[in-house]
Protein backbone atom coordinates (compact mmCIF):
# COMPACT_ATOMS: atom_id res chain seq x y z
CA UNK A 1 -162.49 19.19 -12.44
CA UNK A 2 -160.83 16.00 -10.12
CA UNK A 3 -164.21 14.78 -10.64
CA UNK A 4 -163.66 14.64 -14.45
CA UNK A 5 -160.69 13.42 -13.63
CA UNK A 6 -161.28 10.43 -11.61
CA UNK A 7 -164.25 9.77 -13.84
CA UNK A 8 -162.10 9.31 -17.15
CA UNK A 9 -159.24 7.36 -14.82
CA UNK A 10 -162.01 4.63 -13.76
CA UNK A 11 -163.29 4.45 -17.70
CA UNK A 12 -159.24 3.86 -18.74
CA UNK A 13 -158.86 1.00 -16.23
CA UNK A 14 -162.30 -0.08 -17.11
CA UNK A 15 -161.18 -0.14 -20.98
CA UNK A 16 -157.85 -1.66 -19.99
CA UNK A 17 -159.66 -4.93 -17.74
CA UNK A 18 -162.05 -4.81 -21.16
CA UNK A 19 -158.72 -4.74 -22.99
CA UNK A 20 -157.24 -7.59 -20.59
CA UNK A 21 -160.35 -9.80 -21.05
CA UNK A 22 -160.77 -9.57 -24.85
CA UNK A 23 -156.91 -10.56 -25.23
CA UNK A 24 -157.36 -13.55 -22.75
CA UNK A 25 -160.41 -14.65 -24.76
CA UNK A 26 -158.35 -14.12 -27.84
CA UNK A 27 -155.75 -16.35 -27.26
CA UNK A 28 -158.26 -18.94 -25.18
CA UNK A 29 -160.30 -18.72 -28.59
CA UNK A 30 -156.93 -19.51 -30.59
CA UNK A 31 -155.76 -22.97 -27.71
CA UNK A 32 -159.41 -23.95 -28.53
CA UNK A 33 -159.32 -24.13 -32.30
CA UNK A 34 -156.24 -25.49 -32.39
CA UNK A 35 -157.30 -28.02 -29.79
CA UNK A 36 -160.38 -28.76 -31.82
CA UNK A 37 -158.28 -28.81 -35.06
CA UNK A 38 -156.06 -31.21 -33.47
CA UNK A 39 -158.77 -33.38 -32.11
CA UNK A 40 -160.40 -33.35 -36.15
CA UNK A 41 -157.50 -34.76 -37.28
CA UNK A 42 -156.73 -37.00 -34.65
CA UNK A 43 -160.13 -38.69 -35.87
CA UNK A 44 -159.23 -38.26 -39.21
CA UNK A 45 -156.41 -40.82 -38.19
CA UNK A 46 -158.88 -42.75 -36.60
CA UNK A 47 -161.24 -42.96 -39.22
CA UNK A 48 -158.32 -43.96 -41.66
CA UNK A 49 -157.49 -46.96 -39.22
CA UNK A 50 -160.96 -47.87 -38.97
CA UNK A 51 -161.36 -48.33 -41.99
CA UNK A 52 -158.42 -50.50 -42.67
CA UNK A 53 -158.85 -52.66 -40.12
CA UNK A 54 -162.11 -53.32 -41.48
CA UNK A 55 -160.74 -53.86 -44.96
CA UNK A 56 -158.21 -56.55 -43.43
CA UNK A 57 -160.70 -58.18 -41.37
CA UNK A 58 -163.03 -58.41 -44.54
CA UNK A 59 -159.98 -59.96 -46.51
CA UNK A 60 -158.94 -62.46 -43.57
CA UNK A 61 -162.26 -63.63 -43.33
CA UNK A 62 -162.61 -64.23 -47.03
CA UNK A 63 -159.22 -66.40 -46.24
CA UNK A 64 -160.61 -68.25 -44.02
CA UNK A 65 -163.64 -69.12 -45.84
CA UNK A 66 -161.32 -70.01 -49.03
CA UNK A 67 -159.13 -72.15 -46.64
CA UNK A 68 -162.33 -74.06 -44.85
CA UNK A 69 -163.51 -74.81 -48.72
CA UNK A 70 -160.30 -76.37 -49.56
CA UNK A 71 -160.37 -78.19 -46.65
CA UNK A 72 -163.37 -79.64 -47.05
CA UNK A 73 -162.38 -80.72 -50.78
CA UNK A 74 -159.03 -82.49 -49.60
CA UNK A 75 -161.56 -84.19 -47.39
CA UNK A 76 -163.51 -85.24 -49.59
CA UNK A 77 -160.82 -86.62 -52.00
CA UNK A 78 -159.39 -88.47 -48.74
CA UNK A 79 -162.70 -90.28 -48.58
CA UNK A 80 -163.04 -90.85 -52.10
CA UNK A 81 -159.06 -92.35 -51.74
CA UNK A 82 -160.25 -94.60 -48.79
CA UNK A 83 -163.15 -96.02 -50.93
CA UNK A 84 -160.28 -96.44 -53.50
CA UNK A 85 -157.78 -98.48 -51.37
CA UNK A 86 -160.84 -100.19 -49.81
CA UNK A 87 -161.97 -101.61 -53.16
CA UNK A 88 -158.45 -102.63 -54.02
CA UNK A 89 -157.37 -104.24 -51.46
CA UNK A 90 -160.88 -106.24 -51.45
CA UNK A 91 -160.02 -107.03 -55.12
């Protein structure tokens, strides 16, 4: 009958380190997904700022392409001016 006994003790403390484990992989399982949701949205962020930067980037370099084109034109009046002053002043 102790052997009964001692049999059914070592299954209890074998269900209770089963027990133990399953509630430490429980709430490992839980810090993980919430880790990975974390992480998701963290690159969500990322992904948002990414994405502005490039729409900023795409607008300053339109800019600067508008600005180098009006450039050019005042340079090209200035030259046109010069012939101007040039032909008066031989005149």
């Amino acid at each position: 009958m102790t052997a009964n006994w001692a049999l059914m003790g070592i299954a209890g403390c074998g269900l209770l380190v089963l027990g133990l484990f399953a509630a430490v992989l429980l709430v490992h399982g839980n810090h993980l997904q919430a880790l990975l949701g974390a992480q998701c949205r963290h690159s969500a962020r990322q992904s948002d700022c990414l994405q502005l930067l490039q729409r900023n980037d795409q607008e300053l370099r339109c800019a600067v392409r508008a600005e180098r084109a009006h450039v050019a034109q005042l340079q090209r009046k200035v030259v046109l001016l010069q012939a101007v002053l040039n032909e008066a002043g031989r005149g």
